[in-house]
Protein backbone atom coordinates (compact mmCIF):
# COMPACT_ATOMS: atom_id res chain seq x y z
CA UNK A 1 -14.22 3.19 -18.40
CA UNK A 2 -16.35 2.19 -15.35
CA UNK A 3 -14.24 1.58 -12.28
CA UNK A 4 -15.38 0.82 -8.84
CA UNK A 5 -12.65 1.35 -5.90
CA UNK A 6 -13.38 -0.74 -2.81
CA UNK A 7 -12.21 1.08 0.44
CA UNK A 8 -12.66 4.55 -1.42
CA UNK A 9 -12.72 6.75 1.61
CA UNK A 10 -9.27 5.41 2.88
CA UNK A 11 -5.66 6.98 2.45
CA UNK A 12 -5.19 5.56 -1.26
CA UNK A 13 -9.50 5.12 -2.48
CA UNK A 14 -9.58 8.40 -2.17
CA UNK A 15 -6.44 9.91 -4.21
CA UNK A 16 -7.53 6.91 -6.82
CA UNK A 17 -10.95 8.52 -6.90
CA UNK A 18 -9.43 12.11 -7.37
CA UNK A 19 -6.58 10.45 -10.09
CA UNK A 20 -9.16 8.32 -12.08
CA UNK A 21 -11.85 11.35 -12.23
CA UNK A 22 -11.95 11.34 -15.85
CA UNK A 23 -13.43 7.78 -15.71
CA UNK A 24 -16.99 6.57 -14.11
CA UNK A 25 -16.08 6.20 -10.67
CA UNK A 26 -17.68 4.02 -8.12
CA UNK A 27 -16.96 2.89 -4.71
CA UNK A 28 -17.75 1.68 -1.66
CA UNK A 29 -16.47 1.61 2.36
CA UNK A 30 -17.07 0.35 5.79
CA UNK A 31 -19.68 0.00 6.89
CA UNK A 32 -21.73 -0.15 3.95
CA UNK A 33 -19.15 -2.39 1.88
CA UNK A 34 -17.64 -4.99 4.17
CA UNK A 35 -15.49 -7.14 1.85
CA UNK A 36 -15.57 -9.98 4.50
CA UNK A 37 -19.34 -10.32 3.44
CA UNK A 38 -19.58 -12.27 0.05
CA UNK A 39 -22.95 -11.44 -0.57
CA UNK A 40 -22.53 -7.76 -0.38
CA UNK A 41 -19.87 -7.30 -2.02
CA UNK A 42 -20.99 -9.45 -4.85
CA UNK A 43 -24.74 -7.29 -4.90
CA UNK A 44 -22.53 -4.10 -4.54
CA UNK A 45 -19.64 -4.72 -7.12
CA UNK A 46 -22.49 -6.32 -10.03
CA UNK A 47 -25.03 -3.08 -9.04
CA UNK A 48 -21.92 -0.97 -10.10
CA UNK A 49 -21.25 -2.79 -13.85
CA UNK A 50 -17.62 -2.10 -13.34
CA UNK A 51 -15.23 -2.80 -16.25
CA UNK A 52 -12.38 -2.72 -13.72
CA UNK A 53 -12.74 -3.10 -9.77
CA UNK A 54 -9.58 -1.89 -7.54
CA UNK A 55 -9.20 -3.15 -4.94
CA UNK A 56 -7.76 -1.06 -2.06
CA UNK A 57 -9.27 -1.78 0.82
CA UNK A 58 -7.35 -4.00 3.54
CA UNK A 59 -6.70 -4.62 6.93
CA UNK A 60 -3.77 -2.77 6.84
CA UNK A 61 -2.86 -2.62 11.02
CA UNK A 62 -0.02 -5.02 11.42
CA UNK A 63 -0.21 -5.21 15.03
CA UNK A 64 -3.83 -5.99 15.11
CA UNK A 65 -2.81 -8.40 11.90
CA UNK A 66 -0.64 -10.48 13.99
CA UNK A 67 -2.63 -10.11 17.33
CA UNK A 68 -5.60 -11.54 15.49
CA UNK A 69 -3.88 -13.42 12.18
CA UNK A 70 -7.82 -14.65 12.05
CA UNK A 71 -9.25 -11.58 11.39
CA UNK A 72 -6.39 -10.69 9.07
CA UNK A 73 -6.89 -13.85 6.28
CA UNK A 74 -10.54 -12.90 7.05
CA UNK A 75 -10.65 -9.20 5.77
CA UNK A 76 -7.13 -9.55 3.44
CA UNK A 77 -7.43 -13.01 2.35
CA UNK A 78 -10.76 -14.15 2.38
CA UNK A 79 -11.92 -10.10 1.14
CA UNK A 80 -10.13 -10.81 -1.61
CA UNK A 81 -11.74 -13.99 -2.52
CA UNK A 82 -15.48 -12.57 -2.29
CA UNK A 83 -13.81 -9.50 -4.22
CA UNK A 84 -12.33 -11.85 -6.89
CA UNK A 85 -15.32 -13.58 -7.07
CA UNK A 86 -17.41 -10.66 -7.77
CA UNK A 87 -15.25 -9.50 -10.35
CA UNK A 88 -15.44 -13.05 -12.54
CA UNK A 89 -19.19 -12.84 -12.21
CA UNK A 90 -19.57 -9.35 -13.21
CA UNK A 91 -17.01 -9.84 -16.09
CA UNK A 92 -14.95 -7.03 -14.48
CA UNK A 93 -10.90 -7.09 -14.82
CA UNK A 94 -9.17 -6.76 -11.08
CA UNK A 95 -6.82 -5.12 -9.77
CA UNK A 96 -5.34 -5.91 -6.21
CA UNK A 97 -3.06 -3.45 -3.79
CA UNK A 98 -0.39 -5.75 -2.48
CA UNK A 99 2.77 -4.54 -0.10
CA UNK A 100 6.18 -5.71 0.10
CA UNK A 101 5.51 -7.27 3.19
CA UNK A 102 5.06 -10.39 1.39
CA UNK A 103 8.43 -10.33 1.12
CA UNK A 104 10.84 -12.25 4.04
CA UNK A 105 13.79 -8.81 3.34
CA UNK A 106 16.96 -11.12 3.21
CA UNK A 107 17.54 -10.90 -0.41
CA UNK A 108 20.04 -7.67 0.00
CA UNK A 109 18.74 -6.03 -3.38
CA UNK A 110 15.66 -4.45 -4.29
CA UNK A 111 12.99 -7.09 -5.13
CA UNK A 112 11.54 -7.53 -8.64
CA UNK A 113 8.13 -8.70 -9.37
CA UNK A 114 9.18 -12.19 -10.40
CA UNK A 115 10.97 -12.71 -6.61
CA UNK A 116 9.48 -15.76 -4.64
CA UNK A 117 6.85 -13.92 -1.66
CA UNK A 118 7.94 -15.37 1.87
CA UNK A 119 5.96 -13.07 4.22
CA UNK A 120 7.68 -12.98 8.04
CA UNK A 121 4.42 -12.04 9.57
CA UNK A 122 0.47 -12.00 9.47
CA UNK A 123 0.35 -8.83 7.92
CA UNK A 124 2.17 -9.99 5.17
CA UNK A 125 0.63 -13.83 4.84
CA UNK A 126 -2.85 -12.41 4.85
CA UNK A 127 -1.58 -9.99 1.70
CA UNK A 128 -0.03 -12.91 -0.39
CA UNK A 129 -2.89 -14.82 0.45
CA UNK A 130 -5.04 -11.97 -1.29
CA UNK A 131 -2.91 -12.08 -4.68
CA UNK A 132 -2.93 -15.94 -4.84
CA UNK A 133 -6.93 -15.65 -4.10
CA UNK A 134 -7.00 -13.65 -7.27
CA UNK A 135 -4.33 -14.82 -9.24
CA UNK A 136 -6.72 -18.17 -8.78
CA UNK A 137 -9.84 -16.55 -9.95
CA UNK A 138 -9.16 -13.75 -12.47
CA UNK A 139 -7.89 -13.90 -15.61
CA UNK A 140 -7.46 -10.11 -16.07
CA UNK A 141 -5.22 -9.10 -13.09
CA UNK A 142 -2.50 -6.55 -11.82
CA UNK A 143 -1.29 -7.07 -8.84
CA UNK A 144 0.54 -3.79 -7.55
CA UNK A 145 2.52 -4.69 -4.48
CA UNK A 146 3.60 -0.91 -3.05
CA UNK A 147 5.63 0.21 0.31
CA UNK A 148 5.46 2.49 3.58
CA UNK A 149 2.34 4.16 2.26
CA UNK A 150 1.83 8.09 3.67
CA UNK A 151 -0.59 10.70 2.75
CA UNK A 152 -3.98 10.26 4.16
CA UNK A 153 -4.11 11.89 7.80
CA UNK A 154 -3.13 11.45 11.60
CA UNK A 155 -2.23 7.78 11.35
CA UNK A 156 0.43 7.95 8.83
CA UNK A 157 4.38 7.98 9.63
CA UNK A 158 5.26 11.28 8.58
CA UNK A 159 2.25 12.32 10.96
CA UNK A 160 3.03 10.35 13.89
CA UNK A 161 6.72 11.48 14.13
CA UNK A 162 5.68 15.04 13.68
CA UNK A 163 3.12 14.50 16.52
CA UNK A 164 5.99 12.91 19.04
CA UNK A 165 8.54 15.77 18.11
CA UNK A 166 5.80 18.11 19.86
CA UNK A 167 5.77 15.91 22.69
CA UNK A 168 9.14 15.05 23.03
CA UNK A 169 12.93 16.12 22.59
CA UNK A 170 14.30 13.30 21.12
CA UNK A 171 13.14 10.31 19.26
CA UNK A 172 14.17 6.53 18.67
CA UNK A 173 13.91 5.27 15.08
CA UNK A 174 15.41 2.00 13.71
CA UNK A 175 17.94 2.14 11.24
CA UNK A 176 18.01 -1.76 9.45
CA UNK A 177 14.28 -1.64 8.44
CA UNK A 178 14.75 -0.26 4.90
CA UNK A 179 11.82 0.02 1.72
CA UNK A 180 10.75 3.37 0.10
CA UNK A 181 8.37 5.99 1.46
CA UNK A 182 5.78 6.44 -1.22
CA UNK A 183 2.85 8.93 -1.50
CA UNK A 184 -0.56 8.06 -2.10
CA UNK A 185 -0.91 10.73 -4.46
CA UNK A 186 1.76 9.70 -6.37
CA UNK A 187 0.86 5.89 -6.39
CA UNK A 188 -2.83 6.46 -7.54
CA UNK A 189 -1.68 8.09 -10.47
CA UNK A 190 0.82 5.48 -11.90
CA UNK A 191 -2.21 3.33 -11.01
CA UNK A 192 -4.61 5.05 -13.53
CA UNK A 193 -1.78 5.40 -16.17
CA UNK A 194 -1.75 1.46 -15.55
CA UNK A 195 -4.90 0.78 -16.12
CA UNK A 196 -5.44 3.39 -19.01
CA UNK A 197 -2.43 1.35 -20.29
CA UNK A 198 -4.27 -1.67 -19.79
CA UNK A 199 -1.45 -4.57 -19.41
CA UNK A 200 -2.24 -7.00 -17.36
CA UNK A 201 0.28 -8.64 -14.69
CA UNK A 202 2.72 -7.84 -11.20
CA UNK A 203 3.86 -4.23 -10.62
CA UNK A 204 5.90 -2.30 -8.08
CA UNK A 205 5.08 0.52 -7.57
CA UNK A 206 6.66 3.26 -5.20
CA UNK A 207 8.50 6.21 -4.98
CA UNK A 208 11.96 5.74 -6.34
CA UNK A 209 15.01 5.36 -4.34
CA UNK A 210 15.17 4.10 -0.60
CA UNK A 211 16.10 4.78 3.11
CA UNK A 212 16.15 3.61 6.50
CA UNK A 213 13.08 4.24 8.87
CA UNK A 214 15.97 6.35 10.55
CA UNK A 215 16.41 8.42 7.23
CA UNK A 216 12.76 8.87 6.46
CA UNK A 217 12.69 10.83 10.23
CA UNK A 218 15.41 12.95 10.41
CA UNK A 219 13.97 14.07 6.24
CA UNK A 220 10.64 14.54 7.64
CA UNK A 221 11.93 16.63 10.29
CA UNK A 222 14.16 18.21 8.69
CA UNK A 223 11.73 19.10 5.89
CA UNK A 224 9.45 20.66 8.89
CA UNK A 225 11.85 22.57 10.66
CA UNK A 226 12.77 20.63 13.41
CA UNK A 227 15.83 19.61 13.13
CA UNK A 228 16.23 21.01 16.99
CA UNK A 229 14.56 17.18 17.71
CA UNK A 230 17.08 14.69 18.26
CA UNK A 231 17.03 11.24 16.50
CA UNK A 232 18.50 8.09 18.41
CA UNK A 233 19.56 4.95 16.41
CA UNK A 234 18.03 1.88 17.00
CA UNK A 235 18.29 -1.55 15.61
CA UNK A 236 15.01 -3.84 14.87
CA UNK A 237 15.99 -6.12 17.80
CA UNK A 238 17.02 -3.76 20.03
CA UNK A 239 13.48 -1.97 19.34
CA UNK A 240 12.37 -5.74 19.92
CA UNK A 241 9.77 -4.88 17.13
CA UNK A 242 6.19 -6.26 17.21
CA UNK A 243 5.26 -7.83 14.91
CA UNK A 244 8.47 -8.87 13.30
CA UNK A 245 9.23 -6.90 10.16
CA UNK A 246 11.45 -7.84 7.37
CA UNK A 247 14.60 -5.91 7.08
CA UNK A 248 15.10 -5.07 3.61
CA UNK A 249 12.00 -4.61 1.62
CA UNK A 250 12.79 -1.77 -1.51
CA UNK A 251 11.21 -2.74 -4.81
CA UNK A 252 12.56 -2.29 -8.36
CA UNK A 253 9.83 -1.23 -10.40
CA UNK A 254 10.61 -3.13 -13.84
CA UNK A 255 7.65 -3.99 -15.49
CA UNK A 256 5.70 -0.46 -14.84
CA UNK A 257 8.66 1.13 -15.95
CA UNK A 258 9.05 -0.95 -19.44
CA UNK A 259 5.21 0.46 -20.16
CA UNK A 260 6.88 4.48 -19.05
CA UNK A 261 5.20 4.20 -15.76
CA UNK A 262 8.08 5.82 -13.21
CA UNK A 263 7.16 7.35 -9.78
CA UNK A 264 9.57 10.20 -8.73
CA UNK A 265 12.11 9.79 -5.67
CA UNK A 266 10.48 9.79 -2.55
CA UNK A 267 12.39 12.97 -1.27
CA UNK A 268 10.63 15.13 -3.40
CA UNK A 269 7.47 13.49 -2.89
CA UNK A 270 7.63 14.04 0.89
CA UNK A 271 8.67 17.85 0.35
CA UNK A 272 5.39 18.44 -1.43
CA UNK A 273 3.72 16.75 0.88
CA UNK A 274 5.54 18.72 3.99
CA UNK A 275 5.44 21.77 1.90
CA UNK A 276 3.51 25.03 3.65
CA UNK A 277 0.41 25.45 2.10
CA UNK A 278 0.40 28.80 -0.38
């Protein structure tokens, strides 16, 4: 199979490229691939011949998402399009990395993949607008919405709490903003056992199980030995969080797991990925 990953050298493109190695891979990044550029990405995805284009790459900064809601439907929404579009004329299948941000986190449960989307802020909007952009255009489609990615470097939340616990002795983390931690690793391989499978359609996938932003810390630093760091509770409007975030986000993973596509809990995914290196 020929697949071509758009934003390859970010925290997921590049576990996808390691995960789908036994394909013909492809890809392409800022700056030479800007997705916001139709022509481009149209001259760049038909160059490739792709039987199957993922598409990772996203504005993925929800501050700078809701400062700038322009930009966001630009790169997220609008991306999409010229990344749908590319796909129908190169006769390539599509699949599309969504987040349960599109989600408004009042329902109380975990979220299926038939729920109604009602994003709370730009971040989210600009991601629904990318599956409805190519739910529109292409017939052969997964969408695979995913949560509270980690994995890829400095920027991540596993990294940034680690980096304030050597600055500081104790740390304020929300408790009522709850999803599911989920490796990249882990994600980019239920992704190529997805499209190996070859069913078309919505998927969540994460890491199984869920916590609290508050629980993810205190396992992260317990995990690294630094349990001497004090966590303090916080609530989301107490925090007065920007931009707004919605509460309750975990998703059930029912249709990947009805093809025997499971992700492991997301404990033992972060103690691999906090492990000491051997």
């Amino acid at each position: 199979m020929r697949i071509f990953i758009t934003g390859n050298r970010g925290q997921l493109g590049r576990e996808l490229m390691c995960s789908l190695s036994a394909h013909t891979v492809d890809g392409g990044d800022l700056p030479e691939l800007d997705i916001s550029d139709a022509d481009t990405t149209r001259r760049r995805i038909e160059a490739a011949k792709p039987d199957i284009v993922i598409h990772a790459a996203a504005l993925t900064d929800t501050r700078l998402c809701e400062d700038d809601p322009h930009l966001a439907n630009r790169v997220n929404g609008l991306g999409t399009r010229n990344v749908a579009l590319a796909c129908r004329d190169a006769g390539a299948a599509l699949l599309y990395v969504s987040t349960n941000e599109v989600f408004d986190g009042l329902r109380g449960e975990p979220y299926v993949e038939s729920d109604a989307p009602k994003p709370v802020n730009a971040y989210g909007r600009s991601k629904l607008k990318g599956e409805e952009e190519a739910q529109a255009l292409v017939e052969r489609l997964y969408v695979v919405r995913t949560a509270w990615l980690y994995g890829g470097g400095e920027r991540d939340f596993p990294s940034k709490i680690l980096a304030a616990a050597a600055r500081q002795a104790e740390l304020t983390v929300v408790t009522d903003e709850v999803a599911t931690p989920t490796l990249a690793r882990d994600l980019a391989d239920a992704i190529a056992r997805l499209v190996e499978i070859g069913v078309y359609g919505v998927y969540h996938f994460t890491n199984s199980g869920e916590c609290s932003r508050f629980e993810w810390a205190r396992e992260i630093l317990r995990l690294a030995g630094r349990s001497d760091v004090a966590l303090k509770p916080t609530t989301l409007a107490e925090y007065n969080a920007y931009p707004p975030k919605p509460p309750y986000t975990a998703l059930r993973n029912e249709a990947g797991a009805r093809l025997g596509i499971a992700l492991r809990p997301w404990q033992a995914a972060l103690a691999e990925h906090l492990a000491p290196p051997t």
